[in-house]
C-alpha atoms as a PDB file:
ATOM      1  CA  UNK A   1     -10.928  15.474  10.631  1.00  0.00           C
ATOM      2  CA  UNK A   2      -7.301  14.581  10.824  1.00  0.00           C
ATOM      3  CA  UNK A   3      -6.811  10.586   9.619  1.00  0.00           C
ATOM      4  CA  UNK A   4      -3.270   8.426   9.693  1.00  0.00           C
ATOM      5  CA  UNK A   5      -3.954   5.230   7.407  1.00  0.00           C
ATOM      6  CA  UNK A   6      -1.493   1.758   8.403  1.00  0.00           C
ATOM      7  CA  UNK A   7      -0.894  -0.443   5.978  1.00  0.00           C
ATOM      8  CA  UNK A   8       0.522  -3.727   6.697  1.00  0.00           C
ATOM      9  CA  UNK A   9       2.750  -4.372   4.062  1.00  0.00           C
ATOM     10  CA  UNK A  10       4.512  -7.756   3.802  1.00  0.00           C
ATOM     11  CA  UNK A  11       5.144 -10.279   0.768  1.00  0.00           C
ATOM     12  CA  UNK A  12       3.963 -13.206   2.332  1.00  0.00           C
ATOM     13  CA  UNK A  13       0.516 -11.923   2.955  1.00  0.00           C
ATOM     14  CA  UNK A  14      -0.524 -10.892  -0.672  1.00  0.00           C
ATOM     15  CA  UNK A  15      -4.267 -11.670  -0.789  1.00  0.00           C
ATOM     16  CA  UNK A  16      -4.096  -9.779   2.415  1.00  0.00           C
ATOM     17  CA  UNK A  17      -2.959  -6.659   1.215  1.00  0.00           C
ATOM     18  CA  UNK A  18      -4.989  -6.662  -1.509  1.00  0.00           C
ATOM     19  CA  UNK A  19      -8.364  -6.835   0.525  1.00  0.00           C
ATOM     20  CA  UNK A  20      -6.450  -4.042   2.885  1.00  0.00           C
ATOM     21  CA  UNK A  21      -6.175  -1.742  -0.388  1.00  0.00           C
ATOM     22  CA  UNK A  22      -9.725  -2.200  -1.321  1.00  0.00           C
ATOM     23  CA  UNK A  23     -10.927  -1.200   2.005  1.00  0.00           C
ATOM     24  CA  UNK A  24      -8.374   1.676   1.700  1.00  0.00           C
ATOM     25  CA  UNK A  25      -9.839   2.655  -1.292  1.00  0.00           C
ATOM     26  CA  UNK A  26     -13.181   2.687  -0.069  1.00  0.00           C
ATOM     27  CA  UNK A  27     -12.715   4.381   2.944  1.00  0.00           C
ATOM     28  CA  UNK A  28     -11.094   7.427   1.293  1.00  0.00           C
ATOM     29  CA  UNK A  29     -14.103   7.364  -0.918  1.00  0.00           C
ATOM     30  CA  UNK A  30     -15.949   8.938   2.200  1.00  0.00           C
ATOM     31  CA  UNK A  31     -13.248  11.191   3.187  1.00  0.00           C
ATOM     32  CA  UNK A  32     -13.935  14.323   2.811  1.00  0.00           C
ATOM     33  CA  UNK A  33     -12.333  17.146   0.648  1.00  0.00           C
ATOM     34  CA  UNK A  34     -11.379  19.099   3.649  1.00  0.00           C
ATOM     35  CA  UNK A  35      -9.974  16.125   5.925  1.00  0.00           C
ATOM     36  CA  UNK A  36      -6.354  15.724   6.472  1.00  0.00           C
ATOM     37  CA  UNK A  37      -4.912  11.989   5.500  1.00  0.00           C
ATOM     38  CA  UNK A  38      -1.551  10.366   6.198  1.00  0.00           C
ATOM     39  CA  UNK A  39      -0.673   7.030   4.942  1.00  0.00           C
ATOM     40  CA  UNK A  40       2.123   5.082   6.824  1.00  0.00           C
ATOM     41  CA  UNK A  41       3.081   1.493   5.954  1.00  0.00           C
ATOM     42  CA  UNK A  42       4.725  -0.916   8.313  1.00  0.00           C
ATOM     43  CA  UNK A  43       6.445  -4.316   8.165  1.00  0.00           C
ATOM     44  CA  UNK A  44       9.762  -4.940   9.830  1.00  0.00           C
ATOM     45  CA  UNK A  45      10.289  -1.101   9.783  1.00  0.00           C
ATOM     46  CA  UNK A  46       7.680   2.083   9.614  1.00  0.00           C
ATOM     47  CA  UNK A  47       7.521   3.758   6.804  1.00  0.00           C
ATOM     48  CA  UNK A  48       5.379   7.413   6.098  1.00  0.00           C
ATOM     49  CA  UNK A  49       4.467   7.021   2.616  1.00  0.00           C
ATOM     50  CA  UNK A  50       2.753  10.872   2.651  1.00  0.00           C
ATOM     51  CA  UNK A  51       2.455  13.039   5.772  1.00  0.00           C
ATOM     52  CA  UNK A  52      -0.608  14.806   6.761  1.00  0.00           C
ATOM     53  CA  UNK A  53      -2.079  16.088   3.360  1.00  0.00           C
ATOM     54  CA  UNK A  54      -5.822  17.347   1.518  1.00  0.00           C
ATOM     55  CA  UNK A  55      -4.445  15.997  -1.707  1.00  0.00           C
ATOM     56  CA  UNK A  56      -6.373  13.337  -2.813  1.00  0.00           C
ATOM     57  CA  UNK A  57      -5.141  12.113  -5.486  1.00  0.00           C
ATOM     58  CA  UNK A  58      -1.604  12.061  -3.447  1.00  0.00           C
ATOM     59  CA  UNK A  59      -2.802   9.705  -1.271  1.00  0.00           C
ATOM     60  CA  UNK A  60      -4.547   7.374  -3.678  1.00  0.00           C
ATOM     61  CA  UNK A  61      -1.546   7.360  -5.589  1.00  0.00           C
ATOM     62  CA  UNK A  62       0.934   6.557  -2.332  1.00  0.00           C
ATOM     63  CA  UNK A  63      -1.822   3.547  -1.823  1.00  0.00           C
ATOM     64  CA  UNK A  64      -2.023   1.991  -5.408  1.00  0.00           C
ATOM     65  CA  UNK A  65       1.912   2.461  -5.455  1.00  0.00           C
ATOM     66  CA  UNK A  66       1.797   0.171  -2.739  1.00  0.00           C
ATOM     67  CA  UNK A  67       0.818  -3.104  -4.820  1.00  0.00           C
ATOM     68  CA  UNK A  68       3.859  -2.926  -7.658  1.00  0.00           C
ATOM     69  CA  UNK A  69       6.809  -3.857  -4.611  1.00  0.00           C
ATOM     70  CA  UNK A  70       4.943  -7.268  -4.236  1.00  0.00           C
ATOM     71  CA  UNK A  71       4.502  -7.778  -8.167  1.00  0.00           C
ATOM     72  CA  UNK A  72       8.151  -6.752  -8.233  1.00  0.00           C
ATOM     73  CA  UNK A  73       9.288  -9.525  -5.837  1.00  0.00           C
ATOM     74  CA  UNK A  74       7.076 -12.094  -7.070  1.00  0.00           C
ATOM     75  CA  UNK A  75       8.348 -11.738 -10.435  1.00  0.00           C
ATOM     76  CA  UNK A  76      11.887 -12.009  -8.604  1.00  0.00           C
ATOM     77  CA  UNK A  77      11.014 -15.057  -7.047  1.00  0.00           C
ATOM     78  CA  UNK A  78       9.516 -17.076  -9.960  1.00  0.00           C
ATOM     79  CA  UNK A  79      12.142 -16.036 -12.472  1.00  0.00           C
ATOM     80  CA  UNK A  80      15.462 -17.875  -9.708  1.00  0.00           C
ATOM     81  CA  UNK A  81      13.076 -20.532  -9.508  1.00  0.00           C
ATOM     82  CA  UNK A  82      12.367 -21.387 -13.122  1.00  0.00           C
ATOM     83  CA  UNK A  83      15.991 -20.543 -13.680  1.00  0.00           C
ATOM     84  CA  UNK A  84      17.053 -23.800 -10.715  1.00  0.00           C
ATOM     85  CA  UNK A  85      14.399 -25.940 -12.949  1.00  0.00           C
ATOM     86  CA  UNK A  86      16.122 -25.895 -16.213  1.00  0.00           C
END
């Protein structure tokens, strides 16, 4: 079986994406060893995070990867905002 995974990705949405990763997560959990996955991620522009591949472990590491941009901006964003508070 040949399978492309989207991802949503977006900032604004983060509870969102996190349910979307669990799901991912389960799903692969039935994929089997032999099946071909892609994971592409889309927001204001498509991304492929990892073309058509039977590496496991590549594509569970393309979707946890996908979590740390949000921490990343959050961080951002809270640190300008403390730093206009005092």
């Amino acid at each position: 079986m040949t399978i492309c995974m989207l991802v949503e990705f977006t900032n604004r949405w983060w509870p969102f994406l996190v349910v979307a990763l669990r799901y991912s997560y389960a799903f692969l959990d039935v994929v089997h060893p032999k099946d071909y996955v892609a994971v592409v991620s889309f927001d204001l522009r498509t991304q492929i995070l990892t073309d058509f591949t039977q590496d496991r472990p590549r594509y569970v590491r393309v979707l946890i990867n996908c979590a740390f941009p949000v921490l990343v901006n959050r961080t951002s964003t809270t640190r300008w905002r403390m730093s206009r508070i005092g």
